[in-house]
PDB file of N, CA and C in Angstrom:
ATOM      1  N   UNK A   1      95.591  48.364 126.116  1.00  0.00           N
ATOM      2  CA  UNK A   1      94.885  49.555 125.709  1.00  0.00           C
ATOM      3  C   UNK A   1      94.233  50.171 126.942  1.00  0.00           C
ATOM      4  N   UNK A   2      94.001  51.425 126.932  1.00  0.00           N
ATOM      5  CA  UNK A   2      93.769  52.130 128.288  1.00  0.00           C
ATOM      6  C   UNK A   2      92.833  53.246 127.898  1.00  0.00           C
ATOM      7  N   UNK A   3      91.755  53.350 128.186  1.00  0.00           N
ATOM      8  CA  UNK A   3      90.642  54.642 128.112  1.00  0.00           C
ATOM      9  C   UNK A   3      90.750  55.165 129.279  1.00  0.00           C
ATOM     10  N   UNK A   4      90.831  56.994 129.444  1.00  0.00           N
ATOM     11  CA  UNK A   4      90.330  57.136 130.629  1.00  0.00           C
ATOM     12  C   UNK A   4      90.071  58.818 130.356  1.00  0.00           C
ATOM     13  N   UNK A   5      88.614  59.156 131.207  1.00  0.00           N
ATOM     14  CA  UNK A   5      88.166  60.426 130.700  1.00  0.00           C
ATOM     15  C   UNK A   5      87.766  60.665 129.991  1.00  0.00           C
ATOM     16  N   UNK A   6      88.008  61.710 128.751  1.00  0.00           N
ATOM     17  CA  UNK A   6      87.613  62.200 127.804  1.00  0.00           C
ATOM     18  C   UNK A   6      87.350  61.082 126.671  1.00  0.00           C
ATOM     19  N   UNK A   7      86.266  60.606 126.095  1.00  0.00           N
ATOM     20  CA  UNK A   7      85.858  59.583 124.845  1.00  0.00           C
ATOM     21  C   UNK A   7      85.104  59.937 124.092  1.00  0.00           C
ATOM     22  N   UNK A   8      84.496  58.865 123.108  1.00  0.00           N
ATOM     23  CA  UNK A   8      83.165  59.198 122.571  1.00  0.00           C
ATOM     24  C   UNK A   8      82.587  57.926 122.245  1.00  0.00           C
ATOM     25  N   UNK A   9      81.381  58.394 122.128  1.00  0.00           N
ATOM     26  CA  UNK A   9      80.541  57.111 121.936  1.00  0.00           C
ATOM     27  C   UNK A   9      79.595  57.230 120.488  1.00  0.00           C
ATOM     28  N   UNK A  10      80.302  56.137 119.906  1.00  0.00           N
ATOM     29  CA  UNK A  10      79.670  56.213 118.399  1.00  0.00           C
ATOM     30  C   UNK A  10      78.063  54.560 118.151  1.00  0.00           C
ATOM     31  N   UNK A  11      77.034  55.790 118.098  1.00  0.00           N
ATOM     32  CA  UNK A  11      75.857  54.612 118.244  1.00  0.00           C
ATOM     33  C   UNK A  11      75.278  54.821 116.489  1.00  0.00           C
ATOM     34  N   UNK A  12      74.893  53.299 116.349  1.00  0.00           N
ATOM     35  CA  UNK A  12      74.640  53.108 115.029  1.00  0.00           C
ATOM     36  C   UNK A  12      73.505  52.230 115.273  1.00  0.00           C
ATOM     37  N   UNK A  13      72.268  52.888 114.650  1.00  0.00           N
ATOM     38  CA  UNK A  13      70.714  52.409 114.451  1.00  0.00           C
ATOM     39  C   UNK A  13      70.471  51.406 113.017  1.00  0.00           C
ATOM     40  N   UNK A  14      70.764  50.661 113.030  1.00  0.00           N
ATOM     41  CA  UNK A  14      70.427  49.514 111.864  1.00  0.00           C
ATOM     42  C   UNK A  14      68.738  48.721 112.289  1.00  0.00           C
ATOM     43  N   UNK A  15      69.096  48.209 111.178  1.00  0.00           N
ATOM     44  CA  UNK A  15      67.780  46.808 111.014  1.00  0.00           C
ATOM     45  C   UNK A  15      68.768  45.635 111.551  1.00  0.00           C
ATOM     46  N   UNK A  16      67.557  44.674 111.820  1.00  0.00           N
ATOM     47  CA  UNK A  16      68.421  43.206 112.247  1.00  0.00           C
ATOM     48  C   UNK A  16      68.380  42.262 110.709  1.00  0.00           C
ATOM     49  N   UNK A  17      67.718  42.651 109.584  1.00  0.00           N
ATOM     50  CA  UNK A  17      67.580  42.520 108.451  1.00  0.00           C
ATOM     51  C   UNK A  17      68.618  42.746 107.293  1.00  0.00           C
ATOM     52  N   UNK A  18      69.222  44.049 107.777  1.00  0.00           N
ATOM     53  CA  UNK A  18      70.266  44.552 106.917  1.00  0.00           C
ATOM     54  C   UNK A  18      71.315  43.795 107.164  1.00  0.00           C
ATOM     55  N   UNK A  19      71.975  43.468 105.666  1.00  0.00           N
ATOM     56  CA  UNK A  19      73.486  42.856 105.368  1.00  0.00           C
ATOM     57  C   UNK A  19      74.190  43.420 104.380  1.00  0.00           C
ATOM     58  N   UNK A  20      75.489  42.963 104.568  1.00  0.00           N
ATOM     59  CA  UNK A  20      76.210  43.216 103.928  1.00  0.00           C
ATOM     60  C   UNK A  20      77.240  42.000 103.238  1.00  0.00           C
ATOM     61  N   UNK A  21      76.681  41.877 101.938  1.00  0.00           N
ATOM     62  CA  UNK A  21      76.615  40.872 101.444  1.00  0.00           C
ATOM     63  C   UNK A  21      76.153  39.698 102.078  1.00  0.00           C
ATOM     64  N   UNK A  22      76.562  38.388 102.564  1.00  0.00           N
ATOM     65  CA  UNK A  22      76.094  37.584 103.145  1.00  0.00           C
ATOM     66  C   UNK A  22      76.011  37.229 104.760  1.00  0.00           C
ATOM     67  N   UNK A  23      76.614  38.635 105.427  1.00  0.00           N
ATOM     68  CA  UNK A  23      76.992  39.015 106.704  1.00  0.00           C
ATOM     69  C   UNK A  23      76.096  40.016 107.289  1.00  0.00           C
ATOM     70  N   UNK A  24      74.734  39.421 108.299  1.00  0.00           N
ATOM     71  CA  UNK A  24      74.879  40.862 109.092  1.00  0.00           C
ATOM     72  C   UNK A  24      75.380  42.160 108.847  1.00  0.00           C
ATOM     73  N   UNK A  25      74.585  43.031 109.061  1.00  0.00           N
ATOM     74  CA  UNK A  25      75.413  44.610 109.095  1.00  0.00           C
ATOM     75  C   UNK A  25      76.063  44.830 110.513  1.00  0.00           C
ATOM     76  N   UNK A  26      75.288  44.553 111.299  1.00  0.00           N
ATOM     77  CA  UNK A  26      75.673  44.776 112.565  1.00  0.00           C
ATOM     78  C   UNK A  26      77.338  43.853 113.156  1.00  0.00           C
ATOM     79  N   UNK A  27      77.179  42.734 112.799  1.00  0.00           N
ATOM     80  CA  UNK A  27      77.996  42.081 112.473  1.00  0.00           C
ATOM     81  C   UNK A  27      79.160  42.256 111.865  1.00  0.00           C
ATOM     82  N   UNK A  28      78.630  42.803 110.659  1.00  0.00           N
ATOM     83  CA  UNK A  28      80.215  43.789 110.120  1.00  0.00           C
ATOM     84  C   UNK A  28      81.031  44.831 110.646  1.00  0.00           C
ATOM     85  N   UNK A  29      80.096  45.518 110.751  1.00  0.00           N
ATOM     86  CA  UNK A  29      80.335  46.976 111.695  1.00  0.00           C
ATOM     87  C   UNK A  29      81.305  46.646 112.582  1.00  0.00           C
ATOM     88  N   UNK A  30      80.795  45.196 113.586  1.00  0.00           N
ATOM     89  CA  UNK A  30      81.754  45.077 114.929  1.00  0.00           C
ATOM     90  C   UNK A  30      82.996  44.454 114.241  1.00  0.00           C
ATOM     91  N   UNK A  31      82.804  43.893 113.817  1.00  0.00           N
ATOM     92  CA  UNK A  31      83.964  42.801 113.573  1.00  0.00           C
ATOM     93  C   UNK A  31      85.158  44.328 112.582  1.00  0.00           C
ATOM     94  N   UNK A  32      84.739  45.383 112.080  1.00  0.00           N
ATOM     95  CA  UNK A  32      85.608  46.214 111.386  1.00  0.00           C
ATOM     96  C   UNK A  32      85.624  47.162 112.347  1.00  0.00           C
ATOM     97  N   UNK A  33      85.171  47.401 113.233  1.00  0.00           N
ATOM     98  CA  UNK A  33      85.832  47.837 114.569  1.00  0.00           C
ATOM     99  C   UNK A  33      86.802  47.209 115.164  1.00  0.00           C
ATOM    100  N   UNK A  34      86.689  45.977 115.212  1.00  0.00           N
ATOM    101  CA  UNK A  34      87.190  45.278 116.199  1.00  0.00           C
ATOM    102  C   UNK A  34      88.794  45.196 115.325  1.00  0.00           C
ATOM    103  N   UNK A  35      88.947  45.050 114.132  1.00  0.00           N
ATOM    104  CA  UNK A  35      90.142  45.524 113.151  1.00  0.00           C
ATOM    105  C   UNK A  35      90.613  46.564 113.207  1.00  0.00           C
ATOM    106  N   UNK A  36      89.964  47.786 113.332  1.00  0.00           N
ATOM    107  CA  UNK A  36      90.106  49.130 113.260  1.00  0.00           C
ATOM    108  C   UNK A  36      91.075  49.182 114.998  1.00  0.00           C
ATOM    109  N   UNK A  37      91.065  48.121 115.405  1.00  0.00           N
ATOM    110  CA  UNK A  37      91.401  48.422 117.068  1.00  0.00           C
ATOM    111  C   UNK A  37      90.887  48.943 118.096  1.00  0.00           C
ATOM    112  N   UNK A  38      89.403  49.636 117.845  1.00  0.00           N
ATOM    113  CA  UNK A  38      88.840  50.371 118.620  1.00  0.00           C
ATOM    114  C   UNK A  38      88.378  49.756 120.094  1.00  0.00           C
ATOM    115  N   UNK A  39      88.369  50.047 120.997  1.00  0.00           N
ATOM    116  CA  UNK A  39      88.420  49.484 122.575  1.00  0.00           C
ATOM    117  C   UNK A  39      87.450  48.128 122.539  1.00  0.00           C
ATOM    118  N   UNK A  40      86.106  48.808 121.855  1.00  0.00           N
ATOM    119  CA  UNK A  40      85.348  47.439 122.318  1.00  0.00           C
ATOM    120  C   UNK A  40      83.858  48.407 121.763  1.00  0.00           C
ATOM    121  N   UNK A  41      83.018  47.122 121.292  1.00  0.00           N
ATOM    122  CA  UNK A  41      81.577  47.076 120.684  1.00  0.00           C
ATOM    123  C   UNK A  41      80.542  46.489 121.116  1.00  0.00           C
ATOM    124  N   UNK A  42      79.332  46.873 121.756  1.00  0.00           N
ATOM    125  CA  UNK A  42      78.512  45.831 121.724  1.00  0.00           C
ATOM    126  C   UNK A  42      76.998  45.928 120.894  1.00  0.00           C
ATOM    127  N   UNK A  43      75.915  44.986 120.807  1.00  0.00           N
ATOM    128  CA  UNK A  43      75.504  45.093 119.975  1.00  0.00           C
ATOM    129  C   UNK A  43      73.807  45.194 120.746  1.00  0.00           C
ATOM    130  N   UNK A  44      72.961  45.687 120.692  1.00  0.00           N
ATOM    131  CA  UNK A  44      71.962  45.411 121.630  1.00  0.00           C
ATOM    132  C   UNK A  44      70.369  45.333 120.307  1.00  0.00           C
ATOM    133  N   UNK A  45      69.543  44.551 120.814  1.00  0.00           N
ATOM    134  CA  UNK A  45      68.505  44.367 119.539  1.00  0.00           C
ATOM    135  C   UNK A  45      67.431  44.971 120.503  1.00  0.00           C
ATOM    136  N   UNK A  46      66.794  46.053 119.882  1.00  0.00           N
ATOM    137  CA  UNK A  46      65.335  46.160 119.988  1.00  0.00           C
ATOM    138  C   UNK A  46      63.916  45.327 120.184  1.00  0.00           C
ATOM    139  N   UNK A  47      63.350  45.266 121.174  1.00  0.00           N
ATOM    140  CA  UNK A  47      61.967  44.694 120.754  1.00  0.00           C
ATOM    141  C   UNK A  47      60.809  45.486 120.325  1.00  0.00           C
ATOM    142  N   UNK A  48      61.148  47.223 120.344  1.00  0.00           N
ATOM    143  CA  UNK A  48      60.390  47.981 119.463  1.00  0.00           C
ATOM    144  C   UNK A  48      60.748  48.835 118.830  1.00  0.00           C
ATOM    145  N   UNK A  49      60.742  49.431 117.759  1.00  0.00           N
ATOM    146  CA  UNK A  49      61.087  50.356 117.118  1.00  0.00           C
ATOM    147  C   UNK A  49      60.393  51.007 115.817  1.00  0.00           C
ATOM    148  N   UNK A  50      60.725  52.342 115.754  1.00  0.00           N
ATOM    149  CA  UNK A  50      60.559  52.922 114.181  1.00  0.00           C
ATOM    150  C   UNK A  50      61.999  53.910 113.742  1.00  0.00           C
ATOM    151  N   UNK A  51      61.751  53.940 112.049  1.00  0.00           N
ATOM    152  CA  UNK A  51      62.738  54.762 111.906  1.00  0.00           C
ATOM    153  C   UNK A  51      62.026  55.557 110.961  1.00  0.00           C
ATOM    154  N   UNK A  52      62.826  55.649 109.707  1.00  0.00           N
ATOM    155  CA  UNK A  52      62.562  56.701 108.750  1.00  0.00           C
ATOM    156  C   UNK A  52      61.395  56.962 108.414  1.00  0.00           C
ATOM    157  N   UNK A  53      60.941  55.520 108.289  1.00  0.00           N
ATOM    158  CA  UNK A  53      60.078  54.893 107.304  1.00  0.00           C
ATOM    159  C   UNK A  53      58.682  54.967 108.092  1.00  0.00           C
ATOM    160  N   UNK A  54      58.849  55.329 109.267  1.00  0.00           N
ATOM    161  CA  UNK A  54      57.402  55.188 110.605  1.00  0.00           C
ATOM    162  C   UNK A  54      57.085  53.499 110.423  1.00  0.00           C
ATOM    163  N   UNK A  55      57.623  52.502 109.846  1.00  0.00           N
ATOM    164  CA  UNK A  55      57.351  51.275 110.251  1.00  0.00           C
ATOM    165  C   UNK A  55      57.634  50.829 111.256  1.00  0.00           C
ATOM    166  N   UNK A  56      56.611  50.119 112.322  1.00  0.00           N
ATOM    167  CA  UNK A  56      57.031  49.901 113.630  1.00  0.00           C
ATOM    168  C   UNK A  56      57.204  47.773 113.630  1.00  0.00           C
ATOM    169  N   UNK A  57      58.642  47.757 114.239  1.00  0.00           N
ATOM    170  CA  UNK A  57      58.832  46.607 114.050  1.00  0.00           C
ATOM    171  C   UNK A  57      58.823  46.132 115.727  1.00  0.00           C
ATOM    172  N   UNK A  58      58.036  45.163 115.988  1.00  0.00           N
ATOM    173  CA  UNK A  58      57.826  44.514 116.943  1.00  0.00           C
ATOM    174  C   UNK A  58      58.338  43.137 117.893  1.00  0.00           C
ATOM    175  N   UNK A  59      58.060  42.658 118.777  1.00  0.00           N
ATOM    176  CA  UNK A  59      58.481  41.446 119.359  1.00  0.00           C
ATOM    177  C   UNK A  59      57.370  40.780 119.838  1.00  0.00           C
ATOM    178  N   UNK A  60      56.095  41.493 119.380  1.00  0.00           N
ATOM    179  CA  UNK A  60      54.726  41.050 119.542  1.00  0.00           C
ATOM    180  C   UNK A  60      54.547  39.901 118.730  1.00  0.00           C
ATOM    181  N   UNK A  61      53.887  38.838 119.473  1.00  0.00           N
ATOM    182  CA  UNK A  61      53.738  37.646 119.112  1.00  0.00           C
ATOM    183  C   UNK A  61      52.970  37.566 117.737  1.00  0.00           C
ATOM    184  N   UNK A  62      51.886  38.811 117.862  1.00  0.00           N
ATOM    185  CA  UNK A  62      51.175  38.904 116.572  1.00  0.00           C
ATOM    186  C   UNK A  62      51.504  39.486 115.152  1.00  0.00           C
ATOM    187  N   UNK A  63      52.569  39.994 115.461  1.00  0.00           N
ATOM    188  CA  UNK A  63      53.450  40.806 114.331  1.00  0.00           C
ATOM    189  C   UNK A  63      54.902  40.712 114.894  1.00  0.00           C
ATOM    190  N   UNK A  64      54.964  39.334 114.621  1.00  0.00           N
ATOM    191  CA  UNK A  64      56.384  39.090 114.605  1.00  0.00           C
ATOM    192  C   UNK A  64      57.346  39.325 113.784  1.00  0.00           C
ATOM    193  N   UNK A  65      58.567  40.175 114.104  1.00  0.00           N
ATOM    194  CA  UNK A  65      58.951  40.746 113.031  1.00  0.00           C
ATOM    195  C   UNK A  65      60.707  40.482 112.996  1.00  0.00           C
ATOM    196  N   UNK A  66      61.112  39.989 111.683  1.00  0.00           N
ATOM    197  CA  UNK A  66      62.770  39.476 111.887  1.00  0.00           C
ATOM    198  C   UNK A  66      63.138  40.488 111.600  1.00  0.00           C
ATOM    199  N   UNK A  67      63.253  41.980 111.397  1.00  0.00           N
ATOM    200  CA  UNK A  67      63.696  43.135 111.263  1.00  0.00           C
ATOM    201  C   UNK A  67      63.474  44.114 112.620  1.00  0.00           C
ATOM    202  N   UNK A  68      64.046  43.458 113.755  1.00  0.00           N
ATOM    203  CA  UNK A  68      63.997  44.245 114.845  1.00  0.00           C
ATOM    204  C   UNK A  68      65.514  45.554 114.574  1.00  0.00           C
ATOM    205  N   UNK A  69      65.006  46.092 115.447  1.00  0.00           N
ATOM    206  CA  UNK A  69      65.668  47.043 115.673  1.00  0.00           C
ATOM    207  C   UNK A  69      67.375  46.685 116.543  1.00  0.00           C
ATOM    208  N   UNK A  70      68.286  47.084 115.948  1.00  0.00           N
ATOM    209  CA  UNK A  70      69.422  47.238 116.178  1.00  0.00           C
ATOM    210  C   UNK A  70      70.261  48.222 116.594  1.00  0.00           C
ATOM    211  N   UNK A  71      70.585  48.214 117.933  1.00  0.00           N
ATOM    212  CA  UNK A  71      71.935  49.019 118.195  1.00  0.00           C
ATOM    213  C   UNK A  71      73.436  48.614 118.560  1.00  0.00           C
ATOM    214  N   UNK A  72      74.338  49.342 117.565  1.00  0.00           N
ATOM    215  CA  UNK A  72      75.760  49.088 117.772  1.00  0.00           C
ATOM    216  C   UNK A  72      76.183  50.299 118.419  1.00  0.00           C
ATOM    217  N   UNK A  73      77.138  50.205 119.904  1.00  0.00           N
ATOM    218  CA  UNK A  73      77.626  51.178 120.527  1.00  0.00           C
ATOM    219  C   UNK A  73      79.086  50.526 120.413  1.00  0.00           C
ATOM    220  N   UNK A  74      79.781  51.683 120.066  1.00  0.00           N
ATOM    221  CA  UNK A  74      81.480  51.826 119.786  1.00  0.00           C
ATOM    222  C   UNK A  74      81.818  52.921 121.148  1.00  0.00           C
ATOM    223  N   UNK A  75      82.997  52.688 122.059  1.00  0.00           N
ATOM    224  CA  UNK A  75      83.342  53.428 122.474  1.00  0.00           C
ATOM    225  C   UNK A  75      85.137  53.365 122.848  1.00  0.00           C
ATOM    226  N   UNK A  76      85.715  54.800 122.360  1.00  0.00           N
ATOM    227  CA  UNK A  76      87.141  54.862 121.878  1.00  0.00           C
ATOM    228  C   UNK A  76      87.560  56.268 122.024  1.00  0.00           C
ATOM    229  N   UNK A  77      89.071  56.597 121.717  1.00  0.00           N
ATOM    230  CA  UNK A  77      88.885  57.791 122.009  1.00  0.00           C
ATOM    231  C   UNK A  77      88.409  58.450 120.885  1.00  0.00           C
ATOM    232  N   UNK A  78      88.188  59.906 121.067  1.00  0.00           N
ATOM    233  CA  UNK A  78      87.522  60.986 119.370  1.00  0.00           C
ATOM    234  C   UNK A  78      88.287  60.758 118.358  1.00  0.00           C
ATOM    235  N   UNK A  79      89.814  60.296 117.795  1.00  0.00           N
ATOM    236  CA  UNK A  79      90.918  60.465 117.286  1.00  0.00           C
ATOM    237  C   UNK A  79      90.326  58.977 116.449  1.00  0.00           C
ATOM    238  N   UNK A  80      90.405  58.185 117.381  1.00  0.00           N
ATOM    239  CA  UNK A  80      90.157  56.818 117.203  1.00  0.00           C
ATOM    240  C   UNK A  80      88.672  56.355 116.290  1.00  0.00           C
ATOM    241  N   UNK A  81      87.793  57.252 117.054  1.00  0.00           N
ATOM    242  CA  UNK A  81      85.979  57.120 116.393  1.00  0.00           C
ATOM    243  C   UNK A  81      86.265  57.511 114.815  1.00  0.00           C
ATOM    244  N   UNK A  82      86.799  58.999 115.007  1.00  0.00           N
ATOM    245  CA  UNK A  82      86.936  59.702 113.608  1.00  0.00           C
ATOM    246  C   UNK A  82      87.923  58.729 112.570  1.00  0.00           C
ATOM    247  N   UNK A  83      88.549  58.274 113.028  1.00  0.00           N
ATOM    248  CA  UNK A  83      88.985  57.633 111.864  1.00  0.00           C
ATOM    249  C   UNK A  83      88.540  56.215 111.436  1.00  0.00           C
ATOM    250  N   UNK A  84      87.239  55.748 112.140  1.00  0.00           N
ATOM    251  CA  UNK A  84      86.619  54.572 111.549  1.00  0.00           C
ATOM    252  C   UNK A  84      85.366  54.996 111.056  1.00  0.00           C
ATOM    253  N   UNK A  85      85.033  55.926 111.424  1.00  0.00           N
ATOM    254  CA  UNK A  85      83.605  56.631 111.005  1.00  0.00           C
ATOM    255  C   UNK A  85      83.754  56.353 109.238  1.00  0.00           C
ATOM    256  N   UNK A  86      84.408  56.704 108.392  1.00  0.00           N
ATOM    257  CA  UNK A  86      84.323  56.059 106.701  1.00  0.00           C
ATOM    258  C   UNK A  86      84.357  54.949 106.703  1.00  0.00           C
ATOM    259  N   UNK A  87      84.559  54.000 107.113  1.00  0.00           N
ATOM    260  CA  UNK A  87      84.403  52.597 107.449  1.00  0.00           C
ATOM    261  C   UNK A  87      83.436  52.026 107.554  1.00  0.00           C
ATOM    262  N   UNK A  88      82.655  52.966 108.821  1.00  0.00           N
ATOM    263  CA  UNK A  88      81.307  52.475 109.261  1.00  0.00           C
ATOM    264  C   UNK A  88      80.047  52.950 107.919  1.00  0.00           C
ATOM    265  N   UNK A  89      80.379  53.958 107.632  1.00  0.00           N
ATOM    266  CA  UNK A  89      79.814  54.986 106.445  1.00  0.00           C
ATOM    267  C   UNK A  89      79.997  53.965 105.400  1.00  0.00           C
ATOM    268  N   UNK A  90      80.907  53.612 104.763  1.00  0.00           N
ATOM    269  CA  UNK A  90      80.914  52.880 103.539  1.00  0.00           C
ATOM    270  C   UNK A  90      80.260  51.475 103.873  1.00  0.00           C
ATOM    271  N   UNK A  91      80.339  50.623 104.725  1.00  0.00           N
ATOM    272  CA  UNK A  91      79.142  49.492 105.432  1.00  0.00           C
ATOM    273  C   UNK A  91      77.901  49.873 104.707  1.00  0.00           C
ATOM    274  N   UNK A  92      77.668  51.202 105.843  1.00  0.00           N
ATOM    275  CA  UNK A  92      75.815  51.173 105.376  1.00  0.00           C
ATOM    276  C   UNK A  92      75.654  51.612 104.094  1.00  0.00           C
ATOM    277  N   UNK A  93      76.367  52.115 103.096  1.00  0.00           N
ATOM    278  CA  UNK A  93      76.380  52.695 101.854  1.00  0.00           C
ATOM    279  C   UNK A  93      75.897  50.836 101.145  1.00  0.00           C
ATOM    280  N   UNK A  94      77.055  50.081 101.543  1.00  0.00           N
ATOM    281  CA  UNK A  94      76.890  49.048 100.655  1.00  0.00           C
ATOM    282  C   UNK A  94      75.798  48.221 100.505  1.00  0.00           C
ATOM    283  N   UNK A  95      75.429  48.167 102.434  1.00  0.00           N
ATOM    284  CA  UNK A  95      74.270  47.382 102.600  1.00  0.00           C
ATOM    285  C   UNK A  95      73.023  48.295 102.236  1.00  0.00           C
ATOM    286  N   UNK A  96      72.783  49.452 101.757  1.00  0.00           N
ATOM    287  CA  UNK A  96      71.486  50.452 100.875  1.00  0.00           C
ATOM    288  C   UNK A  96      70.278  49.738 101.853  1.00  0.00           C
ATOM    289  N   UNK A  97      70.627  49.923 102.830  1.00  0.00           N
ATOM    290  CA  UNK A  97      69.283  49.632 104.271  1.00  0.00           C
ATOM    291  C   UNK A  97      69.153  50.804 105.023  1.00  0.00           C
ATOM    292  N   UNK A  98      69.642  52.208 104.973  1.00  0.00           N
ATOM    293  CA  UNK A  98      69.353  53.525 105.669  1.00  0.00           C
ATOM    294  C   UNK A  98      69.875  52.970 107.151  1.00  0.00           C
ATOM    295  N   UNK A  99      70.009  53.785 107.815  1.00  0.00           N
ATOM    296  CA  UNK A  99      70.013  53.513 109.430  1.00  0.00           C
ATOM    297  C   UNK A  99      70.575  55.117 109.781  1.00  0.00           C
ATOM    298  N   UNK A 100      70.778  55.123 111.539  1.00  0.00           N
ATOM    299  CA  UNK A 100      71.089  56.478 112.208  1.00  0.00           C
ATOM    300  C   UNK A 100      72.382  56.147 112.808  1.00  0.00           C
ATOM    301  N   UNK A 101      73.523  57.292 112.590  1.00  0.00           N
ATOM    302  CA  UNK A 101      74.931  57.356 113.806  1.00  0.00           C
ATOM    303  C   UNK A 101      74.321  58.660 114.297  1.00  0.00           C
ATOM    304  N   UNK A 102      74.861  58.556 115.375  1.00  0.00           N
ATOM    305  CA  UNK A 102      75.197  59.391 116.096  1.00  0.00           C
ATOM    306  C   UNK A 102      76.206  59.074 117.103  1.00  0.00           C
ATOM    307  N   UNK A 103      77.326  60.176 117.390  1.00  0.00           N
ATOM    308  CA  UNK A 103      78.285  60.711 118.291  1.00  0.00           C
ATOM    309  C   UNK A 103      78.006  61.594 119.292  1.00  0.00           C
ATOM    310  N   UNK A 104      78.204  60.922 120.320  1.00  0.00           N
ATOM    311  CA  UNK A 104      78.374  62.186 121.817  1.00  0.00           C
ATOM    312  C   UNK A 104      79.471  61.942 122.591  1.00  0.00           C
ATOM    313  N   UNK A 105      80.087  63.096 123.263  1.00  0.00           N
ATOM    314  CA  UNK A 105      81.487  63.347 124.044  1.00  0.00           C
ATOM    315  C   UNK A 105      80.513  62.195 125.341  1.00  0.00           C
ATOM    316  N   UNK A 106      81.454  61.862 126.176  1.00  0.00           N
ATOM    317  CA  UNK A 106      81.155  60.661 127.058  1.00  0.00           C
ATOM    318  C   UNK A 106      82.822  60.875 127.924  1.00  0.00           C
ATOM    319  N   UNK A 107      82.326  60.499 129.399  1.00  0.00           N
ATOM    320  CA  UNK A 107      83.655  60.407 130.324  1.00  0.00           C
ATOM    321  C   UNK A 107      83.501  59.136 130.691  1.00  0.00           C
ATOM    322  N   UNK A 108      84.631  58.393 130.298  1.00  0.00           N
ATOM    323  CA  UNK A 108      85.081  56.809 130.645  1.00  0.00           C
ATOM    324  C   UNK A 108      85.687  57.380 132.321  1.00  0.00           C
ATOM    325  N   UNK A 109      85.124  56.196 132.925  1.00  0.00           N
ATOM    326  CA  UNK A 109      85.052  56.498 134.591  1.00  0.00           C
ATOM    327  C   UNK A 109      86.292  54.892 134.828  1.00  0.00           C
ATOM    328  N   UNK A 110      86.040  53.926 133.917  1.00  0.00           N
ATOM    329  CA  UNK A 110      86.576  52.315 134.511  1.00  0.00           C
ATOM    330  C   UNK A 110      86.429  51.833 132.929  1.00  0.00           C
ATOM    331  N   UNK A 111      87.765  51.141 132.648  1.00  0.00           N
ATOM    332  CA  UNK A 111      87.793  50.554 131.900  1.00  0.00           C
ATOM    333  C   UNK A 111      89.379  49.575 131.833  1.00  0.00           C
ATOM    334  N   UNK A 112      88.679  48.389 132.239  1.00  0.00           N
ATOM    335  CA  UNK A 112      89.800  47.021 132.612  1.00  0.00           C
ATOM    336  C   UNK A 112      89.334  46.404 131.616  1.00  0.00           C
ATOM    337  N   UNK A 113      90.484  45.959 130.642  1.00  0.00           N
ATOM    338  CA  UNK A 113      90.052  44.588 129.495  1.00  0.00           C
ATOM    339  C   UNK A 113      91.036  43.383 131.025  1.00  0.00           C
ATOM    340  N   UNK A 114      89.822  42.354 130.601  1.00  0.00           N
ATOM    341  CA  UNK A 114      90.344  41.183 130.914  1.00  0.00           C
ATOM    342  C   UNK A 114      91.091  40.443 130.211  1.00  0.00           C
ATOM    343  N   UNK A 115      91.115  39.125 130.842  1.00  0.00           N
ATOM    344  CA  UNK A 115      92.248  38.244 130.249  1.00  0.00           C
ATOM    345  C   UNK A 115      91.240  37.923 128.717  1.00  0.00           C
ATOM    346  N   UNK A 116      92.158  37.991 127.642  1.00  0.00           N
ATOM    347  CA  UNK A 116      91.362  37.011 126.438  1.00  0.00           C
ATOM    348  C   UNK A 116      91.432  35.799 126.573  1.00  0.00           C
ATOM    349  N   UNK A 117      90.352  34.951 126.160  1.00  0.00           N
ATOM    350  CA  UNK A 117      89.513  33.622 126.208  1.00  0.00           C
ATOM    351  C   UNK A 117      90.843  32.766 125.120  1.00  0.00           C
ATOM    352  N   UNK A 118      91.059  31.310 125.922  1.00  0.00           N
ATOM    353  CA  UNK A 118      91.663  30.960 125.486  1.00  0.00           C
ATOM    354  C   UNK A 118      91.519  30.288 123.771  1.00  0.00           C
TER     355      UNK A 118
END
């Protein structure tokens, strides 16, 4: 698989709380990317955040909180995003935990997959 130039980058704001059924959301998301064929996912956790709700979830020792903040970044070409975007959409529908996508155009500069792990 080969990116180069023109992409997009599909970011998805979850809870570290939210599932889908007995799975992570975030978790799902990648792993139905990673089906969908899309280049590659990673997953990055917050130590602060708010969303809809103005609840601020922390990494403060004093308000320790297992609902940190979650980001999933997808990046593929537009052809490729758009057609997993109902995918990703029906996820958060199921898991009824709210969260944010957003899409922006992005120029892939380097992109080498290595060898897969045996």
């Amino acid at each position: 698989m080969e990116i180069a130039g023109q992409a997009v980058l599909l970011r998805i704001f979850v809870g570290e709380s939210d599932k889908v059924g007995h799975l992570p959301l975030h978790e799902a998301i990648v792993r139905k990317a990673r089906d969908a064929g899309l280049a590659g996912a990673t997953v990055f956790k917050g130590v602060l955040g708010y969303g809809a709700t103005h609840h601020i979830r922390t990494t403060k020792i004093l308000d320790l909180s297992a609902d940190l903040p979650m980001v999933i970044e997808i990046v593929d070409e537009q052809a490729k995003v758009a057609a997993f975007q109902p995918a990703c959409s029906e996820l958060l529908e199921r898991a009824q935990c709210g969260g944010l996508v957003t899409l922006e155009n992005i120029r892939v500069i380097q992109y080498l997959p290595g060898k897969k792990p045996a």
